[in-house]
C-alpha atoms as a PDB file:
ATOM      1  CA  UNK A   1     -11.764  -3.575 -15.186  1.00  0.00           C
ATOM      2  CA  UNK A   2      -9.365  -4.611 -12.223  1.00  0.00           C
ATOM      3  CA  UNK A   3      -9.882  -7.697 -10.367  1.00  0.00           C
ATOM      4  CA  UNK A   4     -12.418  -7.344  -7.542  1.00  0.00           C
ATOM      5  CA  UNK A   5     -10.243  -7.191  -4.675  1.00  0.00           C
ATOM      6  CA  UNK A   6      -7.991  -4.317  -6.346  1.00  0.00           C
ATOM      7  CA  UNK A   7     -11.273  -2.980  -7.475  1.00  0.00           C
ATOM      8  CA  UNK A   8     -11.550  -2.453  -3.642  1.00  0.00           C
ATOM      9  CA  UNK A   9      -8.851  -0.993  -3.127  1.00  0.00           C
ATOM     10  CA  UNK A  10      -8.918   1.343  -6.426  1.00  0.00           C
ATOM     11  CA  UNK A  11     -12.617   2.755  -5.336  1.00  0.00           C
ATOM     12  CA  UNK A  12     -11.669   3.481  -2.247  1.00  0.00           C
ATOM     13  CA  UNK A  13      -8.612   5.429  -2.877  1.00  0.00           C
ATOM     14  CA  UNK A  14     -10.982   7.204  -5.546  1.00  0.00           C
ATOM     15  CA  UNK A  15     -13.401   8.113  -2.663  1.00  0.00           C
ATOM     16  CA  UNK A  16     -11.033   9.066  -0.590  1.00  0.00           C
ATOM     17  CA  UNK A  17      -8.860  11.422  -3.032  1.00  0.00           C
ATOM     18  CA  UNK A  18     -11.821  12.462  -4.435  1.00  0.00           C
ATOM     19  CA  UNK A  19     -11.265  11.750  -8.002  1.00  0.00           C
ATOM     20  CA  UNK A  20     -13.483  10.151 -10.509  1.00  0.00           C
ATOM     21  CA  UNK A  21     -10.563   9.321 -13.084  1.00  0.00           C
ATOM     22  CA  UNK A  22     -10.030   5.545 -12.171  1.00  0.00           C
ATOM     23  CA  UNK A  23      -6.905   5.521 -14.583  1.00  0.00           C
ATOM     24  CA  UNK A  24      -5.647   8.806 -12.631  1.00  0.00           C
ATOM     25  CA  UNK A  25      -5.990   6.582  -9.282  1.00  0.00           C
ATOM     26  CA  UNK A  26      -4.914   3.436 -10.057  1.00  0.00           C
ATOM     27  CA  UNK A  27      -1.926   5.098 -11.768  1.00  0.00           C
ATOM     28  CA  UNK A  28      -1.317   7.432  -8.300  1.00  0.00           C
ATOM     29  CA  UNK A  29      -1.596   4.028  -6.096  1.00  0.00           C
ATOM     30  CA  UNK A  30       0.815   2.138  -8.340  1.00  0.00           C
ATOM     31  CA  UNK A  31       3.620   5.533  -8.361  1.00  0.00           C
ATOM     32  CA  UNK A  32       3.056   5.399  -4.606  1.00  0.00           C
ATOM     33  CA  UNK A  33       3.536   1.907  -3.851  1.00  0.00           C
ATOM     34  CA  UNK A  34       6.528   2.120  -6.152  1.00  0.00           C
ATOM     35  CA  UNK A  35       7.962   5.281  -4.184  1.00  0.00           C
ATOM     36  CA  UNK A  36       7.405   3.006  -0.978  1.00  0.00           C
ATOM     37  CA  UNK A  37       8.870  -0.258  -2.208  1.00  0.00           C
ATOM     38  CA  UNK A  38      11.998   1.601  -3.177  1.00  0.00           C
ATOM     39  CA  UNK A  39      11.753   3.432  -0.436  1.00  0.00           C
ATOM     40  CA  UNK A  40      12.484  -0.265   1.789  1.00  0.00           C
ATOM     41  CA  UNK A  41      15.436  -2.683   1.713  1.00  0.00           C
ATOM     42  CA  UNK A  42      14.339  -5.489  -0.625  1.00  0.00           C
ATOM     43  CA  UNK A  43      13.572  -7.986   2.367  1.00  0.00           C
ATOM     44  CA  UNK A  44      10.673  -4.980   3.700  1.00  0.00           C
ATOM     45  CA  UNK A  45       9.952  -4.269   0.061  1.00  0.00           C
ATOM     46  CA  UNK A  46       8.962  -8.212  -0.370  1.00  0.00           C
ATOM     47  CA  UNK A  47       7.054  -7.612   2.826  1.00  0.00           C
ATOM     48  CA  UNK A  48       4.476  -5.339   2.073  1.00  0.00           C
ATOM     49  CA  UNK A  49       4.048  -6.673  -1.252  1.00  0.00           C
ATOM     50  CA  UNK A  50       2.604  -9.987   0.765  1.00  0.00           C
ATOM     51  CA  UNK A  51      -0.137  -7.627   1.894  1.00  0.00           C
ATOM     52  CA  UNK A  52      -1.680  -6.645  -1.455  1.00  0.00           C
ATOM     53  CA  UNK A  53      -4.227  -8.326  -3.617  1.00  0.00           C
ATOM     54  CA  UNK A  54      -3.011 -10.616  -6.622  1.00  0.00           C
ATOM     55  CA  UNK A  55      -3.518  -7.639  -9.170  1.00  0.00           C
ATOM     56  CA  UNK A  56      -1.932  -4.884  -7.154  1.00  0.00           C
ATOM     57  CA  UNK A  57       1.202  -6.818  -6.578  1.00  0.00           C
ATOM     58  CA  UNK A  58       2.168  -7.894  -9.671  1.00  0.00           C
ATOM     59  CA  UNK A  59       1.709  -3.725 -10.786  1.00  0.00           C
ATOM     60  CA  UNK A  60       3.670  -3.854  -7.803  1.00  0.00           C
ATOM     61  CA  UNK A  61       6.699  -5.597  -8.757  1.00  0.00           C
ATOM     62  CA  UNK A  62       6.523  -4.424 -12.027  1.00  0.00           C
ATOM     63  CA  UNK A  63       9.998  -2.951 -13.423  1.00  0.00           C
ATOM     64  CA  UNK A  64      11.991  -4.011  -9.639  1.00  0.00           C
ATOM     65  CA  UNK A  65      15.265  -4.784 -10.187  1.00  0.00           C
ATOM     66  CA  UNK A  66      16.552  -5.471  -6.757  1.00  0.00           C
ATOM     67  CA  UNK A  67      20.174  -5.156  -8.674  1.00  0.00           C
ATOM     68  CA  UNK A  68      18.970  -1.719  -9.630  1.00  0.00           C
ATOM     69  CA  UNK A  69      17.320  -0.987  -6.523  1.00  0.00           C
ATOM     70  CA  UNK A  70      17.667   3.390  -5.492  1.00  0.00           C
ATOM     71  CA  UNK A  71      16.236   3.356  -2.131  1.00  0.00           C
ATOM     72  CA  UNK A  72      14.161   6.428  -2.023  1.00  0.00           C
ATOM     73  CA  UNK A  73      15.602   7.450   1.911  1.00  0.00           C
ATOM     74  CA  UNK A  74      14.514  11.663   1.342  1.00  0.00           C
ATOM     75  CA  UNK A  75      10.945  12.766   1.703  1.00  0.00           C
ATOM     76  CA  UNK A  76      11.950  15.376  -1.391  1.00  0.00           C
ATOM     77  CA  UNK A  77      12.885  12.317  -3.612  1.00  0.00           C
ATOM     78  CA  UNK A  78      10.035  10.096  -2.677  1.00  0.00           C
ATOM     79  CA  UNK A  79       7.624  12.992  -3.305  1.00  0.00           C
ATOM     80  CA  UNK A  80       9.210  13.567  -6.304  1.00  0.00           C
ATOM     81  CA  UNK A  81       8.729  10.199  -7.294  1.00  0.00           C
ATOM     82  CA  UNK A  82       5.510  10.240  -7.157  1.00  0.00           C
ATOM     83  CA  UNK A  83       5.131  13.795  -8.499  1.00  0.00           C
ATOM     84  CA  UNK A  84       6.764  12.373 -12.001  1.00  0.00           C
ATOM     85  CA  UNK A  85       4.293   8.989 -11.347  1.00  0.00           C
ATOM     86  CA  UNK A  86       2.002  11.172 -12.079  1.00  0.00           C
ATOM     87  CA  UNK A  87       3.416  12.990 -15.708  1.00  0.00           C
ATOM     88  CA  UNK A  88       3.856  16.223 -13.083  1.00  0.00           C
ATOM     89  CA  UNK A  89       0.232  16.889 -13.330  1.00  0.00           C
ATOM     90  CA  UNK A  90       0.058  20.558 -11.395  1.00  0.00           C
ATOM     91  CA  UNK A  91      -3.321  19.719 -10.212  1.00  0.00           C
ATOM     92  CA  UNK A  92      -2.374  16.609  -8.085  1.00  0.00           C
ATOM     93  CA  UNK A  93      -0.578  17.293  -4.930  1.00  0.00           C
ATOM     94  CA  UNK A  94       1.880  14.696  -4.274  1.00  0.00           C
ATOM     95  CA  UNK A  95       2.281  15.089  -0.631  1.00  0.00           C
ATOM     96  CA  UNK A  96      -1.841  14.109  -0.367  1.00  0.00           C
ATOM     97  CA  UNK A  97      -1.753  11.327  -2.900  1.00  0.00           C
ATOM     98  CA  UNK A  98       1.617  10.222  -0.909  1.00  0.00           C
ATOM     99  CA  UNK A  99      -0.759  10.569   2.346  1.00  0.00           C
ATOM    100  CA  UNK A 100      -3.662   9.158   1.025  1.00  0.00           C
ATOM    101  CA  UNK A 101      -2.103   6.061  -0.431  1.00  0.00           C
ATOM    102  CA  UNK A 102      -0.218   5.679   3.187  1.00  0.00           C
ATOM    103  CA  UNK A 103      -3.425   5.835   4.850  1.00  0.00           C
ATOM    104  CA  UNK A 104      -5.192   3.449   2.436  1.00  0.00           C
ATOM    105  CA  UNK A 105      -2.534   1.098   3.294  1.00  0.00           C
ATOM    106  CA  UNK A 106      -2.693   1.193   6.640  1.00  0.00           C
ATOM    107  CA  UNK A 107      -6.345   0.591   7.069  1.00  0.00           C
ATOM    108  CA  UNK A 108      -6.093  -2.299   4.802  1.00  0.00           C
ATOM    109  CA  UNK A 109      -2.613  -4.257   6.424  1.00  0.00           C
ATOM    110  CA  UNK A 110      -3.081  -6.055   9.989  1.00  0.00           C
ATOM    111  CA  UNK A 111      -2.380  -3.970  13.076  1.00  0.00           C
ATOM    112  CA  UNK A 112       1.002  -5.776  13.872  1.00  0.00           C
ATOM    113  CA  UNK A 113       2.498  -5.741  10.450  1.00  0.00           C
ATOM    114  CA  UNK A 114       1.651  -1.865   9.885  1.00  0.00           C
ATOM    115  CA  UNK A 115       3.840  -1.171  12.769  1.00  0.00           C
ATOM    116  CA  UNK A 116       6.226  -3.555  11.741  1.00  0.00           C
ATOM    117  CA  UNK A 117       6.304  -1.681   8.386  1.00  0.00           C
ATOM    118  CA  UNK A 118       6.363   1.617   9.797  1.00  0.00           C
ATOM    119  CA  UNK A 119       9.155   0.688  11.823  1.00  0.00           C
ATOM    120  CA  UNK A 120      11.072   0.200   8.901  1.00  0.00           C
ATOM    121  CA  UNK A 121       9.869   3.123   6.811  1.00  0.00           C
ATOM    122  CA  UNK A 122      12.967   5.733   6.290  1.00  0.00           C
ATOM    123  CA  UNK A 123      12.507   8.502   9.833  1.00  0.00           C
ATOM    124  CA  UNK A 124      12.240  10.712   6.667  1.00  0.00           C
ATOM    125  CA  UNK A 125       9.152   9.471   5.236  1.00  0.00           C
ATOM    126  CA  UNK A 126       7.468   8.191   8.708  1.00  0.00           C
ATOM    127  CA  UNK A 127       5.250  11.349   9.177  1.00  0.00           C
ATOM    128  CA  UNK A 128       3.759  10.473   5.446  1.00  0.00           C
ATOM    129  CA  UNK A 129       2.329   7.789   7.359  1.00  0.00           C
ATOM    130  CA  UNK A 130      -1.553   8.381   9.437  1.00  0.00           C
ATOM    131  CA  UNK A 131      -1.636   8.523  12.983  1.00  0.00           C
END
């Protein structure tokens, strides 16, 4: 079982996707947040991973090279990023889990740093994002 503040954030994202495969939604949140991250230059990456709980960001920052880093600047290659995330399963829509994830996020980082993070979210990827 995850720590209780990722537990948050894993049953919510289960309500709101409307899955009852925890493994299946903590795996689609982690893809996502990965498909973000290298989505950002590593100074915004850093940034957002200040906003999640203990637990999320060290799945988080697991595997970032910022040596390695492939920003992720298409809305085809983030998609796709998550789309393998999540072993290409047919029945998962990568677009809503993108969305979902997005909108998860935004409800659970302060006003002023959303927009802040938004700001610096690839024009590509920006209408992933609620309004």
């Amino acid at each position: 079982m995850a720590a209780p503040a990722a537990e948050e954030w894993i049953s919510e994202l289960a309500q709101r996707l409307g899955w009852r495969n925890r493994e299946k939604v903590l795996e689609s949140l982690v893809v996502t947040l990965h498909a973000l991250r290298d989505s950002l230059r590593a100074h915004e990456a850093v940034f957002l991973g200040d906003h999640l709980t203990l637990l999320l960001r060290g799945l988080y920052y697991e595997g970032w090279r910022m040596s390695k880093y492939s920003a992720l600047k298409t809305r085809e290659a983030f998609l796709e990023r998550v789309r393998e995330g999540v072993h290409c399963d047919s029945g998962i829509d990568a677009e809503y889990v993108a969305r979902t994830v997005l909108a998860l996020l935004a409800q659970r980082v302060p006003a002023a740093e959303l927009e802040d993070l938004r700001a610096v979210t690839p024009n590509s990827l920006r209408a992933l994002w609620p309004a």
